[in-house]
Protein backbone atom coordinates (compact mmCIF):
# COMPACT_ATOMS: atom_id res chain seq x y z
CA UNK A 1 -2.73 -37.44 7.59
CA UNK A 2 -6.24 -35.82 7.55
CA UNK A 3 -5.68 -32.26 7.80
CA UNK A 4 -7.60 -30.39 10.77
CA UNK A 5 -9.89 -28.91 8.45
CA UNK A 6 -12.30 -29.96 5.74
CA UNK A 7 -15.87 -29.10 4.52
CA UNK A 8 -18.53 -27.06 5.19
CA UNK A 9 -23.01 -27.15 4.76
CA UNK A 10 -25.14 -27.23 2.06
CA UNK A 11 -28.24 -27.65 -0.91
CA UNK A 12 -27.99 -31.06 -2.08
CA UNK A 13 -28.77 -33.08 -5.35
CA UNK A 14 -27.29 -35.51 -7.17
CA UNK A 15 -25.71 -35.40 -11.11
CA UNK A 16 -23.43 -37.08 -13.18
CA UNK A 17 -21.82 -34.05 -14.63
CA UNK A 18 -20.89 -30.20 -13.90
CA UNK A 19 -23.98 -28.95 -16.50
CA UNK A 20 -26.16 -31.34 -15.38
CA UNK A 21 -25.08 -30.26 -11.35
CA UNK A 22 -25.92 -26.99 -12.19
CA UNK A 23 -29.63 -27.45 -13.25
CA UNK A 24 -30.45 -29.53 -9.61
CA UNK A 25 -32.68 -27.98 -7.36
CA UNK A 26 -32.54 -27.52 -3.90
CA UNK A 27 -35.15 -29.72 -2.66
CA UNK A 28 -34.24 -32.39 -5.16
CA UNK A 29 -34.06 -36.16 -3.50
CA UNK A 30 -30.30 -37.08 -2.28
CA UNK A 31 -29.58 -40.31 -4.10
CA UNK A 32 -29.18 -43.10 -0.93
CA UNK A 33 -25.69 -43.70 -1.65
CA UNK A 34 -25.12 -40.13 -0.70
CA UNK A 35 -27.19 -39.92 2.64
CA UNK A 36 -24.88 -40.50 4.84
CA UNK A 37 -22.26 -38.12 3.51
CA UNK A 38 -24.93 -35.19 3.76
CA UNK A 39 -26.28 -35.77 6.71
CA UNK A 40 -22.66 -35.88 8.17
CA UNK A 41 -22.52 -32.15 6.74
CA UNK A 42 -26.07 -31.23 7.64
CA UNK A 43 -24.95 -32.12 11.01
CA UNK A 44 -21.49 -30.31 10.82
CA UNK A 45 -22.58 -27.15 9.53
CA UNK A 46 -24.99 -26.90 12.49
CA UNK A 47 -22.86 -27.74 15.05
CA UNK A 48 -20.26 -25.25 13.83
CA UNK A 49 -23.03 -22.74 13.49
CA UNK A 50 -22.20 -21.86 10.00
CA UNK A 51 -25.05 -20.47 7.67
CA UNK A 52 -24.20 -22.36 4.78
CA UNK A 53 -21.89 -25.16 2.95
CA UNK A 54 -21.79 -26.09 -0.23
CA UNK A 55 -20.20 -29.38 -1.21
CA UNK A 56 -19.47 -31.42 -4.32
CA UNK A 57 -18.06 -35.38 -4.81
CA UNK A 58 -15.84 -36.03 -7.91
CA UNK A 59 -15.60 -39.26 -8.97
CA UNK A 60 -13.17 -40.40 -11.86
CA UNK A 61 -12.94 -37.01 -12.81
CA UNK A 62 -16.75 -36.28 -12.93
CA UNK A 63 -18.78 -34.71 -10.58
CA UNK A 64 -21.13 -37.30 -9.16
CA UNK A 65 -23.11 -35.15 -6.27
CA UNK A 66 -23.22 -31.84 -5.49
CA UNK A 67 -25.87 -29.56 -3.07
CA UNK A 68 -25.83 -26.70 -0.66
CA UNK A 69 -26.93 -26.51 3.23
CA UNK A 70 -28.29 -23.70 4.75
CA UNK A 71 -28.77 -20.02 3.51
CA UNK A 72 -26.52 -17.70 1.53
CA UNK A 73 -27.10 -14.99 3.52
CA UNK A 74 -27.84 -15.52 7.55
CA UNK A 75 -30.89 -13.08 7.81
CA UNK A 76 -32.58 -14.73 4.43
CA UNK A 77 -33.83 -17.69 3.75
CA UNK A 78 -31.90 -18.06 0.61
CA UNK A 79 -30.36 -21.43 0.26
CA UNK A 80 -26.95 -21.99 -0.85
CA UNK A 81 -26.96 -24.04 -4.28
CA UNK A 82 -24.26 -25.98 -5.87
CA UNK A 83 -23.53 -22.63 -7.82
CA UNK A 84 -23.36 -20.48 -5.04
CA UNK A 85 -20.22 -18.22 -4.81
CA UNK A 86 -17.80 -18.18 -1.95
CA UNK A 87 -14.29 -16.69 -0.97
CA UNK A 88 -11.86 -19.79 -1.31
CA UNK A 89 -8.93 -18.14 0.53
CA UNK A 90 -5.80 -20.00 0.12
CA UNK A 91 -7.19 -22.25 -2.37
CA UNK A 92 -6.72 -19.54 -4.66
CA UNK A 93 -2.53 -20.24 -4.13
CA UNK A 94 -2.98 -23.95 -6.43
CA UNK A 95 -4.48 -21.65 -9.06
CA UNK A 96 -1.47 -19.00 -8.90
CA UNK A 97 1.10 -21.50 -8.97
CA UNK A 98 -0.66 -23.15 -12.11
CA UNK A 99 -0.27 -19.67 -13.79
CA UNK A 100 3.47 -19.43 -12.70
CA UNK A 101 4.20 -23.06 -13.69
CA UNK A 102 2.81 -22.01 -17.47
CA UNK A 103 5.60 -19.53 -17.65
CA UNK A 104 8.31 -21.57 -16.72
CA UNK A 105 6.84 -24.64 -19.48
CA UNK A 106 6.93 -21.64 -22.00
CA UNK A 107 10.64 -20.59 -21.26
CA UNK A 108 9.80 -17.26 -19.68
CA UNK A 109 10.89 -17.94 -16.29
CA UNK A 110 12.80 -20.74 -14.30
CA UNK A 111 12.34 -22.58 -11.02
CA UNK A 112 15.75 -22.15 -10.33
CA UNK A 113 15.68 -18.06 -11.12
CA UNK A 114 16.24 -15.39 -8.23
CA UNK A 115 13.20 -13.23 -7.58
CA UNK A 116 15.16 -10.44 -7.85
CA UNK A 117 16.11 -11.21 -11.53
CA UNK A 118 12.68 -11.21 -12.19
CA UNK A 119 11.53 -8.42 -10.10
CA UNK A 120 14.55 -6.41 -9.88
CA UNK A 121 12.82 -3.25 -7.78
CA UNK A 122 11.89 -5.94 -5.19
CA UNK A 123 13.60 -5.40 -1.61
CA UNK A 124 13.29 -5.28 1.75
CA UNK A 125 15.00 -3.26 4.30
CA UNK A 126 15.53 -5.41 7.08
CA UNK A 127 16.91 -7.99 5.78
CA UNK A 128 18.64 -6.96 2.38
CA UNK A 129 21.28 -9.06 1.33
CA UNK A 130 19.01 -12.00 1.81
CA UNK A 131 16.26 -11.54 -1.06
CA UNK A 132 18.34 -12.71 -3.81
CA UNK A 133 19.27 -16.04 -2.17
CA UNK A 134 15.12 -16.71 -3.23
CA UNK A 135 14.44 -18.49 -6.07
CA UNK A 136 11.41 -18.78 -7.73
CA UNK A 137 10.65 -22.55 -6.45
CA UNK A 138 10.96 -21.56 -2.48
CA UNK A 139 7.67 -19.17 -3.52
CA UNK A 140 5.82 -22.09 -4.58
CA UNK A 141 6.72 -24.16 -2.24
CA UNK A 142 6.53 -21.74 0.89
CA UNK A 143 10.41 -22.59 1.59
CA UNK A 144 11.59 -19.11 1.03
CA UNK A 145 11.84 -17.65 4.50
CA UNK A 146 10.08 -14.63 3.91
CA UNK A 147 7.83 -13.51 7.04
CA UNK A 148 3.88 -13.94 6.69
CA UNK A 149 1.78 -10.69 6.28
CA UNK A 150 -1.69 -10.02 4.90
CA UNK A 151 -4.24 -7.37 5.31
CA UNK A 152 -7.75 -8.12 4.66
CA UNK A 153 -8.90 -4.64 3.41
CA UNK A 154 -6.13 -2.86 1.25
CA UNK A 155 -6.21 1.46 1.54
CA UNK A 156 -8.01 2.85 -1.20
CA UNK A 157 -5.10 4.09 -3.27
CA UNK A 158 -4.22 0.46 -3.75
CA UNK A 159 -7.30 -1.06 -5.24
CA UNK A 160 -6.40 -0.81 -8.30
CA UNK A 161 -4.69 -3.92 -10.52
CA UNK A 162 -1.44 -2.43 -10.36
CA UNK A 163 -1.34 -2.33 -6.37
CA UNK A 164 0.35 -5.77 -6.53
CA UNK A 165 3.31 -4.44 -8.09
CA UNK A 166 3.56 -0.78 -6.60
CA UNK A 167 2.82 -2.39 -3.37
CA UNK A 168 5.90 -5.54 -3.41
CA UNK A 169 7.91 -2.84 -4.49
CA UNK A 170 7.06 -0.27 -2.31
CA UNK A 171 5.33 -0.20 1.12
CA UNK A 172 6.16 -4.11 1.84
CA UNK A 173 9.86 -3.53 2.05
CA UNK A 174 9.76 -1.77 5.41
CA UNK A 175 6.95 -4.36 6.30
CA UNK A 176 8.66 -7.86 5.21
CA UNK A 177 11.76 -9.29 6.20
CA UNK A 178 13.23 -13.00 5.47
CA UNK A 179 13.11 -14.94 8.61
CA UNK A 180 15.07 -17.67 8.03
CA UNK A 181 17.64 -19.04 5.40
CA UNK A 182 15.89 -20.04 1.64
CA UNK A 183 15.62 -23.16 1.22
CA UNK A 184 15.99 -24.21 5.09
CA UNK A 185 12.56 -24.57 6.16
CA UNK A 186 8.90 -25.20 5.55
CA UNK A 187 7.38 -22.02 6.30
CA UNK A 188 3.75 -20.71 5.28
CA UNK A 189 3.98 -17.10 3.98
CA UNK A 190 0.95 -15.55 2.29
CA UNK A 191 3.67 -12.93 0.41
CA UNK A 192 5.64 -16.44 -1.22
CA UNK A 193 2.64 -16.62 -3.24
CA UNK A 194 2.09 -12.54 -3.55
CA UNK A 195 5.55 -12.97 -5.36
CA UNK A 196 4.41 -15.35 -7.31
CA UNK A 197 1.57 -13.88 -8.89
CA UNK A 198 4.01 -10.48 -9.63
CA UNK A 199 6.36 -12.58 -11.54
CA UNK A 200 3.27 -14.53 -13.18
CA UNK A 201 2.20 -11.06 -14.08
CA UNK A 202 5.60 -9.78 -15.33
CA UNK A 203 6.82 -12.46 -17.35
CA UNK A 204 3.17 -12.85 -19.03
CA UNK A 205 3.11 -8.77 -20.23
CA UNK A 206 -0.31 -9.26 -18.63
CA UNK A 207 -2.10 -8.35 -15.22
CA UNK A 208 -2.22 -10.95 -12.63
CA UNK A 209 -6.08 -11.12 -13.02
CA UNK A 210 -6.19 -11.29 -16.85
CA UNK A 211 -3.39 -13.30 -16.90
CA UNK A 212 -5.84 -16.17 -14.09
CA UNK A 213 -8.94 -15.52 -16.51
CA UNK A 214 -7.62 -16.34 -19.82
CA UNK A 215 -4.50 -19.20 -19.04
CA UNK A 216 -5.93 -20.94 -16.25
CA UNK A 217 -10.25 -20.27 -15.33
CA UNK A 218 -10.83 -20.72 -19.21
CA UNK A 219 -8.91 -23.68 -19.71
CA UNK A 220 -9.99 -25.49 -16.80
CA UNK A 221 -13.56 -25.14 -17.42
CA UNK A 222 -14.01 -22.25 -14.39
CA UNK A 223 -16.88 -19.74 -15.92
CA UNK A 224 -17.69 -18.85 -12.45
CA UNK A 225 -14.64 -17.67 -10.43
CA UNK A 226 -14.09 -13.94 -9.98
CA UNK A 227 -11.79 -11.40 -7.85
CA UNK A 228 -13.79 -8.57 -8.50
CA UNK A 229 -16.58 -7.96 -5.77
CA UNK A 230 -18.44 -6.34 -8.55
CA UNK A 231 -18.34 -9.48 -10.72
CA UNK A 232 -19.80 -11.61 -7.70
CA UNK A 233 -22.37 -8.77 -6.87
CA UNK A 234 -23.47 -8.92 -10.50
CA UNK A 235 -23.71 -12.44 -10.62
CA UNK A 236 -26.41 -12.60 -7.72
CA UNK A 237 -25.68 -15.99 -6.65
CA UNK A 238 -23.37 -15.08 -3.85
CA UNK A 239 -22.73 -16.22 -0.41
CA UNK A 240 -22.82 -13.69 2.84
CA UNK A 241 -19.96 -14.45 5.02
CA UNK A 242 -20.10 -14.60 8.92
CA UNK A 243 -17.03 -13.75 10.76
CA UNK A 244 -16.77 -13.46 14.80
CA UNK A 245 -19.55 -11.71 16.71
CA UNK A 246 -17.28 -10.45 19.25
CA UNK A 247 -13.55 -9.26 18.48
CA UNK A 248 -12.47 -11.86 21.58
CA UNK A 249 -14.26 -14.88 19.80
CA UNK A 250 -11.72 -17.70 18.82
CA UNK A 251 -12.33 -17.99 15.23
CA UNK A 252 -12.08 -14.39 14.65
CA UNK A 253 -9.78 -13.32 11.66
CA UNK A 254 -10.61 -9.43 10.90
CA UNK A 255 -13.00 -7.66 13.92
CA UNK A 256 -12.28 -4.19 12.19
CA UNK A 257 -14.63 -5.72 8.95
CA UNK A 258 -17.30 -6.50 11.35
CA UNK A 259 -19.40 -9.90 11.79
CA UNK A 260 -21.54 -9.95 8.59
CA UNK A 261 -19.40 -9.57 5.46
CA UNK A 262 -20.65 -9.08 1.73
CA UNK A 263 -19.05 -9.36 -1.77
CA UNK A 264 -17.73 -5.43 -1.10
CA UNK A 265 -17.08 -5.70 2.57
CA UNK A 266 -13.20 -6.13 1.94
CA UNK A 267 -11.19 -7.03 -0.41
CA UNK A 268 -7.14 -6.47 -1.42
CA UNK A 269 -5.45 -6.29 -5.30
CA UNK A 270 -2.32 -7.33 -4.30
CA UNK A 271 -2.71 -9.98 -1.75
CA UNK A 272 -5.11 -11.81 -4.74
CA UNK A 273 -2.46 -14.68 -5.70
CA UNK A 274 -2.14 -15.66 -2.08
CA UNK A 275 -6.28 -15.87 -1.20
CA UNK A 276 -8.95 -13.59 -2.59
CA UNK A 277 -10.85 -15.08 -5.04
CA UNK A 278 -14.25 -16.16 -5.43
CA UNK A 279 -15.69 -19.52 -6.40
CA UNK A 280 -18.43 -22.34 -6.60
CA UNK A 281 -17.69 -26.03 -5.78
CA UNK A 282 -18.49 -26.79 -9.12
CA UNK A 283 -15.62 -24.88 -10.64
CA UNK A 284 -13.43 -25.78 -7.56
CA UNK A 285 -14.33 -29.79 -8.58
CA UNK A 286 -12.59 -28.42 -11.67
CA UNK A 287 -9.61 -27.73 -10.01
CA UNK A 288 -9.50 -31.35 -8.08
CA UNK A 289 -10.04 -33.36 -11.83
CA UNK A 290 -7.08 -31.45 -12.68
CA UNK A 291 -5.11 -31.95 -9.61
CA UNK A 292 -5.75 -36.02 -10.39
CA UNK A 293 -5.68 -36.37 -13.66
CA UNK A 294 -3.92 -33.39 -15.12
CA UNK A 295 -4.81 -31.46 -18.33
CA UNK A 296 -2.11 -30.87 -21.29
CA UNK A 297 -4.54 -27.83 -22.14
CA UNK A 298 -3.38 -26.29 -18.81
CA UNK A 299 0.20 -27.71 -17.92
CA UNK A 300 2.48 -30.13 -19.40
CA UNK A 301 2.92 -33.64 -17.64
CA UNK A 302 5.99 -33.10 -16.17
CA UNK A 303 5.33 -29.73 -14.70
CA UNK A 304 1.95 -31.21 -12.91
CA UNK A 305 3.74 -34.14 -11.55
CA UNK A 306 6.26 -31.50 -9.46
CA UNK A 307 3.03 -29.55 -8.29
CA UNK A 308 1.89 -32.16 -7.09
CA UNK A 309 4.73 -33.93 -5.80
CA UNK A 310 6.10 -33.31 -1.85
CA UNK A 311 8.74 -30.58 -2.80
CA UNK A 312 9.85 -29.98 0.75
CA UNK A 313 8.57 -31.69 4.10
CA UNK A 314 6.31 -29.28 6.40
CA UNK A 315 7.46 -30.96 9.78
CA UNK A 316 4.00 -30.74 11.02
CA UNK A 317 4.17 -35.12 11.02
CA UNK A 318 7.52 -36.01 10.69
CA UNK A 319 7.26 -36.33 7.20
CA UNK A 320 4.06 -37.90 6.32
CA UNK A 321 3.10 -34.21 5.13
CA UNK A 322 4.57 -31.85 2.36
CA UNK A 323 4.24 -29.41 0.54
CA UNK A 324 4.16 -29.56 -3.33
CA UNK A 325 3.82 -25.81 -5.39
CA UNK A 326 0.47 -24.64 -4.16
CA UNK A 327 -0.49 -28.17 -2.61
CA UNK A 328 -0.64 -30.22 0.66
CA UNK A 329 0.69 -33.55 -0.35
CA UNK A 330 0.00 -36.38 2.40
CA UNK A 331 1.31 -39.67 2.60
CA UNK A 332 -1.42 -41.35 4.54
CA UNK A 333 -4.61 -40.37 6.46
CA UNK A 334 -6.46 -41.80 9.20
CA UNK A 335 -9.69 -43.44 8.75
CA UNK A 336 -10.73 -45.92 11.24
CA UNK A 337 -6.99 -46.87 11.32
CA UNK A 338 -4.09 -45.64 8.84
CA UNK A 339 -4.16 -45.61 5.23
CA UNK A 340 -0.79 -45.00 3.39
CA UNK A 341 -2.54 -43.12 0.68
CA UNK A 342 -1.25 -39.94 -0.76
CA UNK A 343 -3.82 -37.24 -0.13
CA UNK A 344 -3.24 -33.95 -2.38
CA UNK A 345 -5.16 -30.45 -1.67
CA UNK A 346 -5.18 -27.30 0.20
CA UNK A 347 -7.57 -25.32 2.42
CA UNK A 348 -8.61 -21.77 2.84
CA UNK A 349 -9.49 -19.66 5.47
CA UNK A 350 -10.53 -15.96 5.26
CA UNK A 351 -12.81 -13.57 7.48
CA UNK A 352 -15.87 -14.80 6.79
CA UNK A 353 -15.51 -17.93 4.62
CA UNK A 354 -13.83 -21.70 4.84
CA UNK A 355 -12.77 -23.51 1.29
CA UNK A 356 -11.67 -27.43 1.16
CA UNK A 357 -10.51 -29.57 -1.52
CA UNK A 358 -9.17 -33.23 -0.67
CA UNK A 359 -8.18 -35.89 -3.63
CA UNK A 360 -6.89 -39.23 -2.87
CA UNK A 361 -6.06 -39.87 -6.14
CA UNK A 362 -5.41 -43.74 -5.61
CA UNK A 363 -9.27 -43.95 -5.22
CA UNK A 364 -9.90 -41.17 -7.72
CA UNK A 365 -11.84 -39.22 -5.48
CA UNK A 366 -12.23 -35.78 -4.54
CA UNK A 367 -14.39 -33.88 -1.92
CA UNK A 368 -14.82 -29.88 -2.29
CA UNK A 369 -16.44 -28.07 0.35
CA UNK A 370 -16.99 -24.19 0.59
CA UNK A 371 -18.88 -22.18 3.67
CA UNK A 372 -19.88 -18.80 4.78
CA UNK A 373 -18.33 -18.91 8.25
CA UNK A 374 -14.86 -18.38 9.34
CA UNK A 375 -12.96 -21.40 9.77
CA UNK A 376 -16.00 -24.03 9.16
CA UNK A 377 -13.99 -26.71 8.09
CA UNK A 378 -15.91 -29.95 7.62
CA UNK A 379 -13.45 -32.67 9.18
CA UNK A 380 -15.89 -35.17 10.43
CA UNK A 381 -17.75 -35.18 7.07
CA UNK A 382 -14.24 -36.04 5.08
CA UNK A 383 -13.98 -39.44 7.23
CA UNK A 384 -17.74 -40.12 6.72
CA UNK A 385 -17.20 -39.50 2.60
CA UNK A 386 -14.60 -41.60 2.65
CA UNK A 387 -16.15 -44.55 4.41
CA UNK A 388 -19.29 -44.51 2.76
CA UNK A 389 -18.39 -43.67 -1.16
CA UNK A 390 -15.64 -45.87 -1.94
CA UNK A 391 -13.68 -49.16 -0.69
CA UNK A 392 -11.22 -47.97 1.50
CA UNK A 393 -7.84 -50.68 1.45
CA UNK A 394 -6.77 -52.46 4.94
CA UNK A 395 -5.40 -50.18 7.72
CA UNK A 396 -1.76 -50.48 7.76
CA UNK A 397 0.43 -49.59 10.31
CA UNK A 398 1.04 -45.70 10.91
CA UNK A 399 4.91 -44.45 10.89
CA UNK A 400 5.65 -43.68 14.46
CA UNK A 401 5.23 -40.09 15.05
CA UNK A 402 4.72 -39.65 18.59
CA UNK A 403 6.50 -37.13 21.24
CA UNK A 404 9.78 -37.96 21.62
CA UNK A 405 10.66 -36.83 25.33
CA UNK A 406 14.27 -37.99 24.70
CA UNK A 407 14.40 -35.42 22.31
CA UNK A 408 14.18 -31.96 24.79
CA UNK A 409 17.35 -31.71 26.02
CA UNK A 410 18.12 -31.54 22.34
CA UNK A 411 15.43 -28.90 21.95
CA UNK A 412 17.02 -26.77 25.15
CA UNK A 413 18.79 -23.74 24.71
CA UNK A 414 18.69 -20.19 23.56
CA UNK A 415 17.26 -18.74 20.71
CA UNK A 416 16.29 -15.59 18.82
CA UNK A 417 13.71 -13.85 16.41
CA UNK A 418 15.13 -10.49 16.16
CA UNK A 419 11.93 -9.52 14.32
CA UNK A 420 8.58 -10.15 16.52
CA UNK A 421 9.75 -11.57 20.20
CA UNK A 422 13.48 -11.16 20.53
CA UNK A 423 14.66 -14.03 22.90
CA UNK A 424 13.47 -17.31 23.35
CA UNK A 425 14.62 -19.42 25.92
CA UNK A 426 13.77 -23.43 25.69
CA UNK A 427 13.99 -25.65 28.88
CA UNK A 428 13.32 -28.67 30.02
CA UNK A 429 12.97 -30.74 33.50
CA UNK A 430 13.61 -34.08 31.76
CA UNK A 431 10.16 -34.93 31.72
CA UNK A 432 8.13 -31.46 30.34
CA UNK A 433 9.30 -28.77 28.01
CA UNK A 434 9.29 -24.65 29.11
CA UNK A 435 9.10 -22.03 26.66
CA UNK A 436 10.16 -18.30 28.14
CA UNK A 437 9.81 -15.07 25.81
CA UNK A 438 10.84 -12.26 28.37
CA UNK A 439 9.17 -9.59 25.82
CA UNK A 440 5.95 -10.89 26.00
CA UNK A 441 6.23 -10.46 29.93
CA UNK A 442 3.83 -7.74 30.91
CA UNK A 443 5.11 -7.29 34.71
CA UNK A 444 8.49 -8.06 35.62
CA UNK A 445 7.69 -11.70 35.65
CA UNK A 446 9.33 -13.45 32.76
CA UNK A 447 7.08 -15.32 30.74
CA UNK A 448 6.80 -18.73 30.81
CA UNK A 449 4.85 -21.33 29.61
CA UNK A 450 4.74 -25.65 28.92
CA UNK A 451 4.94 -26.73 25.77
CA UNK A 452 1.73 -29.09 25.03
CA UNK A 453 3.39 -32.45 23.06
CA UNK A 454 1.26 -33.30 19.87
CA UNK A 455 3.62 -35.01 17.18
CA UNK A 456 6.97 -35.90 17.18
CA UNK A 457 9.11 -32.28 17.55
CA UNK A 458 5.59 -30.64 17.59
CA UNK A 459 4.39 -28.85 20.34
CA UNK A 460 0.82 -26.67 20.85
CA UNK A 461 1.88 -23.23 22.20
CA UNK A 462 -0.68 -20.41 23.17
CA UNK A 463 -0.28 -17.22 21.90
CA UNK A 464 -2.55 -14.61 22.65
CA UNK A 465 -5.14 -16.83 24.08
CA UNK A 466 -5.03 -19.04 20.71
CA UNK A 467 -3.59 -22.66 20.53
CA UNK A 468 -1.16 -23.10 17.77
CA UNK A 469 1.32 -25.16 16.40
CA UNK A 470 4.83 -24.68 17.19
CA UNK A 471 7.74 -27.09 15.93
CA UNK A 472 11.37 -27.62 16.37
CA UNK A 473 13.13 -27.95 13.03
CA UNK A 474 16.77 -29.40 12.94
CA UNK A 475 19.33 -28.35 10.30
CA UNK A 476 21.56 -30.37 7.99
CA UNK A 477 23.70 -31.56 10.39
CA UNK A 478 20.67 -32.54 12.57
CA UNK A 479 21.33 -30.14 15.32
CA UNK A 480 17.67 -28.43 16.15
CA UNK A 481 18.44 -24.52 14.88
CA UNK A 482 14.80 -23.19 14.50
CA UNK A 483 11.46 -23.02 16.13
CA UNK A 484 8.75 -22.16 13.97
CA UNK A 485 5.40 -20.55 14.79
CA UNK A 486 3.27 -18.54 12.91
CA UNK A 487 3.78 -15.38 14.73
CA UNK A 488 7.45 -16.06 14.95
CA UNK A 489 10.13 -17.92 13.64
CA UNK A 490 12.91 -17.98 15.89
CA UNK A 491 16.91 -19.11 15.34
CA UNK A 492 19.38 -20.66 18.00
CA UNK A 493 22.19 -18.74 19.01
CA UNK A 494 25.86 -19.96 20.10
């Protein structure tokens, strides 16, 4: 399925390879077979209000068009080029798991280890007998249990390369806790991939940002992606990020950075391996070649085939959607009907910036987009790239993976998260579906609200006055144990 994000605006021009993109100029002619695409993101980008996206096409494993829409910087005119630098967020997790996937090909680490063998000081107070039931594949593939934390501007004392060791080690175990059983459950944790970079780091002898520079940016063919903001502030070609005006404002992911946010606005050592590096589309395109067509350079066959592959099923559509080591891995997508054609990539989403990258690599295609507004994701423009650059097979028909209403009274019953909101009761009328958390009452009223129906076992719950995603999960033996929502993750009792 199409994810719920994509793209973002941009400078256009058209080129047949990476060098080539990066001599265009912004008011270069778009080729025709290309105007539809960018004036799907022209569009986008300005009805999202974002400043700037910058986009790039790769086409058998070359970049075919690239340009940039709208300014780098919201009070210049600046345009954003095909060069221009953004924050890619959690695109920056495919890169980590590359890194860790080198180590394990070289013998210094296995899927199958414990963390804690490889990170002995590693531990967390809350939950400590559970940490060494995690191996080093449940990191990569987000199936570890481990609660999701992040902060988007690390204290002083820790911005320093070693902050992603002294802080795993230290201040994170009376922060983190392991919120369900490894192995049980799809469940997206930004410290999985946190993890991952330390043991990337300690089995290489090298720091986690040397270690990215030399083993993966240099063999991929990335001379422009940074962690640094002094790198991207000495580059010059940089993007200004826009985050929410108003600390109520939907998309807003960090109101204590403010609304305008530059290379040195924020930034956090040890949460690097899970989202904080910087990047063009151009490099990024390098990145999607690689997640089609592999490179021997940068990982063996074998190993590239399981990142790539669905390691463990997300639940978000039945199972039309995984999750590989560091990549969304689709089974179909809709596009004027369903295609069942696997779809590999992985979005980002940081204050201030949106990053994309979609392959399908049946049709050897890949669209990168990057913008300077939080969560300007170019959705619309995917279908329209699709339609319009290549010949899309027959619309077959979809798996069924609507509500099941037959399916609440299974869902009923009591649950807990001893962690975040305590109880959870489930209920249903035989015909809608009640959700009651009595600690997020705030009068003597218990809390109560109707679960939305979206796919089969998924619901759309508000929390705090934002729509999200919450799912029943069953376990082994099919009985419906967890409900998982980012906040929360919650576990039936009796």
């Amino acid at each position: 399925m199409i994810a719920s994000r994509l793209l973002a605006p941009l400078v256009v021009f058209f080129c047949l390879s990476p060098l080539a993109c990066g001599d265009s100029k912004p008011d270069d002619p778009i080729p025709q077979r290309f105007q539809a695409f960018a004036t799907a993101v022209e569009q986008e980008r300005a009805a999202m209000g974002s400043p700037g996206i910058a986009v790039a096409v790769v086409e058998k494993g070359a970049v075919t068009f690239a340009h940039g829409f709208g300014q780098k910087d919201p009070s210049r005119p600046d345009p954003v080029l095909p060069t221009t630098l953004f924050r890619i967020g959690s695109c920056t997790k495919m890169l980590t798991a590359i890194a860790l996937l080198q180590n394990v090909q070289a013998g210094k680490v296995s899927l199958d280890d414990s963390i804690t063998s490889e990170v002995p000081a590693f531990h967390l107070t809350k939950t400590p007998t559970a940490v060494a039931g995690i191996k080093v594949r449940h990191l990569l593939s987000h199936s570890g249990g481990l609660s999701d934390y992040g902060e988007t501007n690390a204290p002083a004392n820790e911005q320093t390369d070693a902050a992603l060791e002294q802080f795993l080690t230290g201040r994170f175990a009376d922060i983190g806790y392991v919120a369900s059983p490894p192995g049980a459950l799809w469940a997206y944790a930004n410290p999985d991939y946190m993890l991952a970079g330390l043991i990337a780091e300690k089995t290489s002898g090298v720091s986690y940002r040397s270690l990215m520079h030399d083993k993966v940016f240099v063999p991929l063919g990335m001379n422009r992606t940074f962690f640094l903001p002094s790198e991207v502030l000495a580059d010059g070609d940089y993007a200004v990020g826009t985050d929410c005006k108003t600390p109520d404002e939907e998309h807003c992911l960090a109101p204590e950075v403010g609304s305008v946010i530059q290379p040195d606005t924020y930034d956090n050592p040890w949460g690097r391996p899970a989202g904080f590096a910087w990047s063009s589309v151009l490099d990024l395109a390098e990145v999607a070649r690689f997640l089609v067509h592999g490179q021997d350079e940068v990982l063996s066959s074998d190993l590239w085939a399981e990142m790539t592959s669905a390691q463990i099923s997300t639940k978000l559509v039945a199972d039309l959607e995984s999750y590989g080591f560091g990549v969304m891995v689709s089974d179909g997508f809709g596009v004027g009907g369903y295609r069942a054609l696997k779809m590999l990539g992985h979005g980002g989403d940081i204050a201030g910036f949106a990053a994309d990258i979609y392959c399908v690599p049946t049709l050897d295609l890949c669209l990168v987009a990057l913008a300077n507004s939080t969560g300007a994701h170019l959705v619309n423009s995917l279908v329209v790239g699709l339609e319009t650059l290549t010949t899309l097979p027959a619309p077959s028909t979809m798996p069924d993976v609507l509500p099941k209403p037959d399916r609440y009274p299974l869902y009923a019953g009591a649950y807990n998260d001893p962690f975040v909101v305590g109880q959870v009761n489930v209920t249903t009328d035989g015909t809608n579906l009640f959700i009651q958390i009595p600690s997020l009452d705030a009068s003597n009223t218990p809390y109560t609200q109707q679960l939305q129906p979206n796919t089969v076992d998924n619901f759309i719950v508000t929390v705090q006055g934002t729509p999200m995603p919450l799912t029943f999960i069953a376990d082994s033996n099919g009985v419906y144990t967890y409900i998982r929502c980012r906040p929360y993750l919650a576990i039936r009792t009796g």
